[in-house]
PDB file of N, CA and C in Angstrom:
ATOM      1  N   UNK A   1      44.850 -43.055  -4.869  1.00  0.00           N
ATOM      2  CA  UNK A   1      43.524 -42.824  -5.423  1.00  0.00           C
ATOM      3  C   UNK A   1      43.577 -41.628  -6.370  1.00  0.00           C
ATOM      4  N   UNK A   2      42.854 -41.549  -7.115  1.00  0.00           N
ATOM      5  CA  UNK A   2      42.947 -40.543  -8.311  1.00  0.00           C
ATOM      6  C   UNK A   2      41.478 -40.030  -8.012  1.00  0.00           C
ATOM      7  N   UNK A   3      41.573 -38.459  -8.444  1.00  0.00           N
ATOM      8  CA  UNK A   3      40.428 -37.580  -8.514  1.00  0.00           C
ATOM      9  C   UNK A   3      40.253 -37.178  -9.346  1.00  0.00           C
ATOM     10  N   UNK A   4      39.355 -37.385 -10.536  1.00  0.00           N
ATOM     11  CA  UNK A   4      39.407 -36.820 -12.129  1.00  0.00           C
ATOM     12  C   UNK A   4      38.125 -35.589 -11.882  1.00  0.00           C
ATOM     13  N   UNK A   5      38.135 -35.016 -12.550  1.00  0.00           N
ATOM     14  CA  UNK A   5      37.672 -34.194 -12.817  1.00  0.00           C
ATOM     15  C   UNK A   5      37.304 -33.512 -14.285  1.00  0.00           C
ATOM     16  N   UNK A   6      35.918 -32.252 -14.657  1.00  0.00           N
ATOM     17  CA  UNK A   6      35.804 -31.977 -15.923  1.00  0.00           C
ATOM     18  C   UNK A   6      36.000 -30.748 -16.436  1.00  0.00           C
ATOM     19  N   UNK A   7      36.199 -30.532 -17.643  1.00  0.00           N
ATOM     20  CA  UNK A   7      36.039 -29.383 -18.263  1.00  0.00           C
ATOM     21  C   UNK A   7      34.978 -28.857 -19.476  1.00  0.00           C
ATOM     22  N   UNK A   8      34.548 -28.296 -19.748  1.00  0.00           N
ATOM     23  CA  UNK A   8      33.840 -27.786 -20.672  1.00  0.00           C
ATOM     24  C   UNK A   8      34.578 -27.069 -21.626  1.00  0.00           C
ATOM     25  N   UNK A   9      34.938 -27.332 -23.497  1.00  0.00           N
ATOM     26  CA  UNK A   9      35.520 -27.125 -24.246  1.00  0.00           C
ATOM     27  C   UNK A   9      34.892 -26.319 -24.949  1.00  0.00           C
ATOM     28  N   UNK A  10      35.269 -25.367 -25.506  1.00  0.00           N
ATOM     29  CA  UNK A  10      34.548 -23.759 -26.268  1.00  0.00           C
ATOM     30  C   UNK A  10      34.099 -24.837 -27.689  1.00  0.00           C
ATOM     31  N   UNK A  11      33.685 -25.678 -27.842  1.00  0.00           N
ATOM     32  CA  UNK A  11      33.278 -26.351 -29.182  1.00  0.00           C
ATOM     33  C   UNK A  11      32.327 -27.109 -28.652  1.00  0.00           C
ATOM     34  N   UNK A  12      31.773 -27.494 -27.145  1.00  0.00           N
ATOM     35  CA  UNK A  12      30.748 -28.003 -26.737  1.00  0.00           C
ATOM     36  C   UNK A  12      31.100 -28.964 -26.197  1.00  0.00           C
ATOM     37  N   UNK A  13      32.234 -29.599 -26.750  1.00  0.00           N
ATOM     38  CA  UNK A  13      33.000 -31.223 -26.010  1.00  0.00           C
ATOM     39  C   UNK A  13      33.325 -30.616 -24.485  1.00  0.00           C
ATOM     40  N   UNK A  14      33.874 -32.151 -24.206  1.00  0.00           N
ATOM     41  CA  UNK A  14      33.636 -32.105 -22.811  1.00  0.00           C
ATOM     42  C   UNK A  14      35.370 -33.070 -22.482  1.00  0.00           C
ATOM     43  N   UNK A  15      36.227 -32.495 -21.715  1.00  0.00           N
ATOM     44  CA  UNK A  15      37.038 -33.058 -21.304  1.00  0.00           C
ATOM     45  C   UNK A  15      37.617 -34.118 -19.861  1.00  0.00           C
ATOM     46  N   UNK A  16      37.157 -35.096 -19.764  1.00  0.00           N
ATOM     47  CA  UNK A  16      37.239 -35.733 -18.332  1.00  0.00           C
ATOM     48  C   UNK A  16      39.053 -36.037 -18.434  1.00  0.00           C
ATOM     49  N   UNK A  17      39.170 -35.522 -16.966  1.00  0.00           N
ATOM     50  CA  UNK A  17      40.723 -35.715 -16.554  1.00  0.00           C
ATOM     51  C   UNK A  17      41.478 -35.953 -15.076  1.00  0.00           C
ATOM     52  N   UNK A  18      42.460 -36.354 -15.445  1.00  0.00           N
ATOM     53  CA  UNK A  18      42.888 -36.785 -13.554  1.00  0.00           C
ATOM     54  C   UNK A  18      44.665 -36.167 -13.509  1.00  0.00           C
ATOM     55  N   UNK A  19      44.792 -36.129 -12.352  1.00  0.00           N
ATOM     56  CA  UNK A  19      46.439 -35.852 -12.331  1.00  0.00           C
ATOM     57  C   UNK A  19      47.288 -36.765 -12.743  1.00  0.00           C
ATOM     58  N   UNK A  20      46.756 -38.000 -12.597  1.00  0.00           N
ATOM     59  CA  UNK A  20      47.730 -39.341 -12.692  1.00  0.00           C
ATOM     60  C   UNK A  20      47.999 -38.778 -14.370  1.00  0.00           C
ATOM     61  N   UNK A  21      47.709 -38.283 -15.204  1.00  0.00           N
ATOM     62  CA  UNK A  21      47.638 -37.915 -16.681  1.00  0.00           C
ATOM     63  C   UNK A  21      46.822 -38.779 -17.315  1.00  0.00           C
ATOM     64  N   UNK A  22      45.156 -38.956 -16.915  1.00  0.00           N
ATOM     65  CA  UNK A  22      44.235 -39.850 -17.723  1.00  0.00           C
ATOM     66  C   UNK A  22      43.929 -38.626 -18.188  1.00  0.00           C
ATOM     67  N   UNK A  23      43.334 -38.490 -19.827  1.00  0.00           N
ATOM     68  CA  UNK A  23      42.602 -37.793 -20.111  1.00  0.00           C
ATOM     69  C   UNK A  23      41.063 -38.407 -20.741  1.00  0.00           C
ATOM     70  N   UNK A  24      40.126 -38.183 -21.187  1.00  0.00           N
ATOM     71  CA  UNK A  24      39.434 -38.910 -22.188  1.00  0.00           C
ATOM     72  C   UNK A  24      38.683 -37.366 -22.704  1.00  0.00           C
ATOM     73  N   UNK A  25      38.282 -37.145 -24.290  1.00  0.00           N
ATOM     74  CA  UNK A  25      37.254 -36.463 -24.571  1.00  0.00           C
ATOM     75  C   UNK A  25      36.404 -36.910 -24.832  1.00  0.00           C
ATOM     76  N   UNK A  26      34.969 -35.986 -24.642  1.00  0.00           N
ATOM     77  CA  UNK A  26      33.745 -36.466 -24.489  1.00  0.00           C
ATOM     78  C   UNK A  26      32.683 -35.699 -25.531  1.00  0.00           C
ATOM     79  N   UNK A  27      31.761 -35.972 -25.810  1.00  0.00           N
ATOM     80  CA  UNK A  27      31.509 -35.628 -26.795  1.00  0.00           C
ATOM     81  C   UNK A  27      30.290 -34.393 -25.606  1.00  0.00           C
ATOM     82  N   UNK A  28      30.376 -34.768 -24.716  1.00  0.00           N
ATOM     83  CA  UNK A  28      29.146 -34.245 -23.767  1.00  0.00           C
ATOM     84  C   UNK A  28      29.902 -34.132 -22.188  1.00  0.00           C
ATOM     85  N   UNK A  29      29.136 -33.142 -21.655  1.00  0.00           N
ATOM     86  CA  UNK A  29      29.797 -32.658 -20.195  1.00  0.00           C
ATOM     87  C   UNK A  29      29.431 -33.765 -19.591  1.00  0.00           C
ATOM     88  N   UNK A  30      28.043 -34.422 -19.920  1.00  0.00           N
ATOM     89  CA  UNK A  30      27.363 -35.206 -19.066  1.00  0.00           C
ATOM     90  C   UNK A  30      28.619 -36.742 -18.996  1.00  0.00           C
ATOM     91  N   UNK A  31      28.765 -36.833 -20.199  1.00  0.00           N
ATOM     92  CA  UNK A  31      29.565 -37.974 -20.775  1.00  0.00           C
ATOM     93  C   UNK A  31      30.857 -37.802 -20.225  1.00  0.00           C
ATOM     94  N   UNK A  32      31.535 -36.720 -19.947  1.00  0.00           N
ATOM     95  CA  UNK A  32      32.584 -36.544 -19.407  1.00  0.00           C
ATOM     96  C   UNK A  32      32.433 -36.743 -17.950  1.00  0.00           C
ATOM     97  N   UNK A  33      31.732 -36.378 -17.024  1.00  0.00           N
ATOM     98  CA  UNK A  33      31.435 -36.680 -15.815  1.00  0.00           C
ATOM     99  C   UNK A  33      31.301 -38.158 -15.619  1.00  0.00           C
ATOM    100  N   UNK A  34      30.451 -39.362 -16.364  1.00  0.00           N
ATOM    101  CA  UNK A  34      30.377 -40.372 -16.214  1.00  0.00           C
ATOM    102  C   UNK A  34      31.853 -40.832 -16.348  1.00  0.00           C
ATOM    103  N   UNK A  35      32.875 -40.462 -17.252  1.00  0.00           N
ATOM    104  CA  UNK A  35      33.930 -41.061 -17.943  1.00  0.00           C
ATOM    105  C   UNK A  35      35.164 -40.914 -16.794  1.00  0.00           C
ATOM    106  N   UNK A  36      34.623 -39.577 -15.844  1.00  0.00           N
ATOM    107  CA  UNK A  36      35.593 -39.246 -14.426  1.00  0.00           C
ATOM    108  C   UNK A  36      35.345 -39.710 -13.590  1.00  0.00           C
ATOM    109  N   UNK A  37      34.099 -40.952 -13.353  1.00  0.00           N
ATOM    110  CA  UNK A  37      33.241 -41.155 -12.189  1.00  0.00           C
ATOM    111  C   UNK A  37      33.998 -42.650 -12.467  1.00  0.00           C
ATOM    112  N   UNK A  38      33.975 -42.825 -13.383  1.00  0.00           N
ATOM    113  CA  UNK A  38      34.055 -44.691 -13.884  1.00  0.00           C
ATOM    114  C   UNK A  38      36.170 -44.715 -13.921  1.00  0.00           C
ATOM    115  N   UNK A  39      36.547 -43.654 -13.831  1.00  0.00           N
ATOM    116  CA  UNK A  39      38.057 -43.338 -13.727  1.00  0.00           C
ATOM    117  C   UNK A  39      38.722 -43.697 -12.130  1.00  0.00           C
ATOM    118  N   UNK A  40      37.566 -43.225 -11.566  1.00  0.00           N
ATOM    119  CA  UNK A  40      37.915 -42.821  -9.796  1.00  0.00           C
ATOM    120  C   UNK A  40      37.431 -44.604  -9.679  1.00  0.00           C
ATOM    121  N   UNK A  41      36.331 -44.948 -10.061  1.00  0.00           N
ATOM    122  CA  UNK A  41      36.066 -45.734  -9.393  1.00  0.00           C
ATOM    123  C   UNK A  41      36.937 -47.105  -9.623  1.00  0.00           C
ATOM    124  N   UNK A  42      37.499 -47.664 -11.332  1.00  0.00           N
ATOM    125  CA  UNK A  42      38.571 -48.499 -11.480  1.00  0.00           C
ATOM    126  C   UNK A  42      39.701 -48.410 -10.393  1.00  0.00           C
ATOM    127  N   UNK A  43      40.304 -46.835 -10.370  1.00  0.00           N
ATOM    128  CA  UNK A  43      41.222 -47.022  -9.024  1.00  0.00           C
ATOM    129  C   UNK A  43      40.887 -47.455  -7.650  1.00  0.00           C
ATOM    130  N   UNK A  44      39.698 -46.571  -7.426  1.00  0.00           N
ATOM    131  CA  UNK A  44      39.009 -47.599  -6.287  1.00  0.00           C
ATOM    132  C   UNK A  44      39.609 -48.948  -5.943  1.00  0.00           C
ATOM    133  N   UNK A  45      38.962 -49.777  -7.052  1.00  0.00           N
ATOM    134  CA  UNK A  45      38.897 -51.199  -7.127  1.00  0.00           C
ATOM    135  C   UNK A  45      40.112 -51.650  -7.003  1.00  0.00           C
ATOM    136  N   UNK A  46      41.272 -51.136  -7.302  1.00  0.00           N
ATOM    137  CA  UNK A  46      42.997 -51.724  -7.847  1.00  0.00           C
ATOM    138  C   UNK A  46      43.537 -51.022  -6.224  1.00  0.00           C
ATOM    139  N   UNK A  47      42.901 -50.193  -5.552  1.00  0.00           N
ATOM    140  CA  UNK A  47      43.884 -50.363  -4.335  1.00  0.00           C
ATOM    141  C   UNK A  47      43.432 -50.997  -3.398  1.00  0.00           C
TER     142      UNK A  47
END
């Protein structure tokens, strides 16, 4: 199972990320949280 998690970028973007090495940028923290939520949950589904 993977645990992604976010960051907040000094330019306002928003970085969603996991250990497995997913990254995605976001244009928004909010957007990044959805993008780590919908990350966890695909793995969910595949184990």
């Amino acid at each position: 199972m993977c645990y992604a998690d976010t960051s907040a970028n000094d330019d306002g973007t928003a970085t969603a990320y996991c250990y497995c090495g997913w990254p995605e940028n976001c244009d928004t923290l909010e957007m990044a949280e959805q993008a780590a939520e919908r990350h966890q949950n695909r793995q969910d589904d595949q184990d």
